[in-house]
Protein backbone atom coordinates (compact mmCIF):
# COMPACT_ATOMS: atom_id res chain seq x y z
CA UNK A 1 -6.10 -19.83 -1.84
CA UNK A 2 -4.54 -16.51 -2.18
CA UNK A 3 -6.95 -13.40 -2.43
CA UNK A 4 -5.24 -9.87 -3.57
CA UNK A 5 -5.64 -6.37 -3.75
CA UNK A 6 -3.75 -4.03 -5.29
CA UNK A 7 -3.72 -0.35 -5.49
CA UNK A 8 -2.00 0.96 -8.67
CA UNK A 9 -0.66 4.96 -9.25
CA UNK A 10 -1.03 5.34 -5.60
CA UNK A 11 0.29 9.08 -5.39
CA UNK A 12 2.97 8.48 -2.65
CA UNK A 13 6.55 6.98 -2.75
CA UNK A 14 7.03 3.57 -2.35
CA UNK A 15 9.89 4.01 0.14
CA UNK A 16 6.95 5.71 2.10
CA UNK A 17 4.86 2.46 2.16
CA UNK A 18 7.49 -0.48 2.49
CA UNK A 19 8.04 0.17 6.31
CA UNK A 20 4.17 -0.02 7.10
CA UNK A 21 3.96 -3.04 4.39
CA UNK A 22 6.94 -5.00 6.84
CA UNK A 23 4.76 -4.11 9.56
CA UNK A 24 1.41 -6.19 8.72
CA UNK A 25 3.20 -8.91 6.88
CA UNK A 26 2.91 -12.04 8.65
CA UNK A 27 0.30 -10.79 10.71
CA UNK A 28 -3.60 -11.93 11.03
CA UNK A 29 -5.93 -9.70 9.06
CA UNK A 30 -7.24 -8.36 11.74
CA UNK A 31 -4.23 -7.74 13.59
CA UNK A 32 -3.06 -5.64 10.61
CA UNK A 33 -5.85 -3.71 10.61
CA UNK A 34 -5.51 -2.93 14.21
CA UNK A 35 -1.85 -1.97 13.42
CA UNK A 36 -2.50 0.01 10.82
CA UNK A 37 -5.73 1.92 12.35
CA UNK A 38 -3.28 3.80 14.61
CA UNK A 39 -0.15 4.57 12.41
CA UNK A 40 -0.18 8.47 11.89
CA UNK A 41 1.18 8.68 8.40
CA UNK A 42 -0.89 9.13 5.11
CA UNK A 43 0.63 5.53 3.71
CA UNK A 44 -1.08 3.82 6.60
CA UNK A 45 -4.20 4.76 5.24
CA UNK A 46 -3.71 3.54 1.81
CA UNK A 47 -2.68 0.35 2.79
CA UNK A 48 -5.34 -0.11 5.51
CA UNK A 49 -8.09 0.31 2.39
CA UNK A 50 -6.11 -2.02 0.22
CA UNK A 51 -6.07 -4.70 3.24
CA UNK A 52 -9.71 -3.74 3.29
CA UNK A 53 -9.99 -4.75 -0.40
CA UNK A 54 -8.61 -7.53 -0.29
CA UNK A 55 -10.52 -9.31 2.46
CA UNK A 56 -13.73 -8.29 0.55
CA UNK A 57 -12.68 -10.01 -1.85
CA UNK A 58 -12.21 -12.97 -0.13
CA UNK A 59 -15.44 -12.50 1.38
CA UNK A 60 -16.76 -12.11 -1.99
CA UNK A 61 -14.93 -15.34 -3.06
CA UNK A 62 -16.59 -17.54 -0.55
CA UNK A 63 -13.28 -17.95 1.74
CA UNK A 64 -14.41 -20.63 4.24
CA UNK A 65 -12.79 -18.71 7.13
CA UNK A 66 -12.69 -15.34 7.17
CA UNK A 67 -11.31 -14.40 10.75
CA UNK A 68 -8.17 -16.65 10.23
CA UNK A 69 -6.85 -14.95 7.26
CA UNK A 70 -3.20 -13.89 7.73
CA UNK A 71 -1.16 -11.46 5.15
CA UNK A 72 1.11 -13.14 3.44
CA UNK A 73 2.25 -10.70 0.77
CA UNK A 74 1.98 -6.45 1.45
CA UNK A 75 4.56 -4.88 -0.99
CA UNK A 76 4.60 -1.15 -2.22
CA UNK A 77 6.19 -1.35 -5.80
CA UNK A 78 7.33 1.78 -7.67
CA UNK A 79 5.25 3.50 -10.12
CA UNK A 80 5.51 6.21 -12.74
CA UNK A 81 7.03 9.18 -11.87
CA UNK A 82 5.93 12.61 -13.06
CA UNK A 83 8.28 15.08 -13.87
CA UNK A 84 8.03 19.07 -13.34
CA UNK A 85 10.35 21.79 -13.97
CA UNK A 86 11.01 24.28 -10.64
CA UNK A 87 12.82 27.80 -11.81
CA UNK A 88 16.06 28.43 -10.03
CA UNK A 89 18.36 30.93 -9.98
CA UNK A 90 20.93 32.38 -13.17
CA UNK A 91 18.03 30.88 -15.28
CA UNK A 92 18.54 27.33 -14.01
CA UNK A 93 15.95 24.29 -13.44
CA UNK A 94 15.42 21.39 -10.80
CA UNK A 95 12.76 18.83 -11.56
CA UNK A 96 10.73 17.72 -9.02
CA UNK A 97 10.06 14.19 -9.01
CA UNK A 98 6.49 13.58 -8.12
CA UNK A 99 6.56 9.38 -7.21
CA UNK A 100 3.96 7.07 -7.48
CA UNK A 101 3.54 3.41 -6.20
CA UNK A 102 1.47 0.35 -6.82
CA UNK A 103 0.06 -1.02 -3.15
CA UNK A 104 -0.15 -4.82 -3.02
CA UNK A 105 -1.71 -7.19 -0.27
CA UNK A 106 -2.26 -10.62 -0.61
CA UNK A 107 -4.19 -12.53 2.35
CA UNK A 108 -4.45 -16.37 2.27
């Protein structure tokens, strides 16, 4: 049985997220955590507290063995996206595109 987590309006870009996902997919729970303990970036942190999550709940669930869980699904979808105006010059605008992502890890 499949036990998931899933972190919705996460406030970074998915394409920020989808490398460290590839990285613990496939991997023991444990391992991933490892893994993910000493990746430097911000995303790394997310996910690590979403992996988290999700073996609590399988914890929670009564999952019959806990240290063999593996990750079989870590995907970073795309969220909203809020939109704000920047001033430029001769009276111009840029938005800036302000991304969001929904976190996902599934451990079975």
């Amino acid at each position: 049985m499949a036990y998931t987590a899933v972190h919705r309006f996460a406030r970074i870009s998915a394409t920020k997220v989808r490398p460290l996902a590839a990285l613990i997919r496939g991997k023991a729970a444990d391992e991933a955590l490892e893994i993910l303990r000493y990746q430097p970036h911000r995303g790394a942190r997310m996910l690590e507290k979403v992996l988290k999550s999700a073996l609590g709940n399988a914890e929670d669930r009564r999952a019959t063995n806990i240290g063999s869980l593996v990750v079989v699904e870590a995907k970073a979808d795309g969220g909203p996206i809020v939109k704000r105006m920047r001033p430029r010059a001769r009276g111009m605008a840029h938005v800036i595109k302000k991304r969001m992502s929904h976190i996902t890890v599934s451990v079975e």
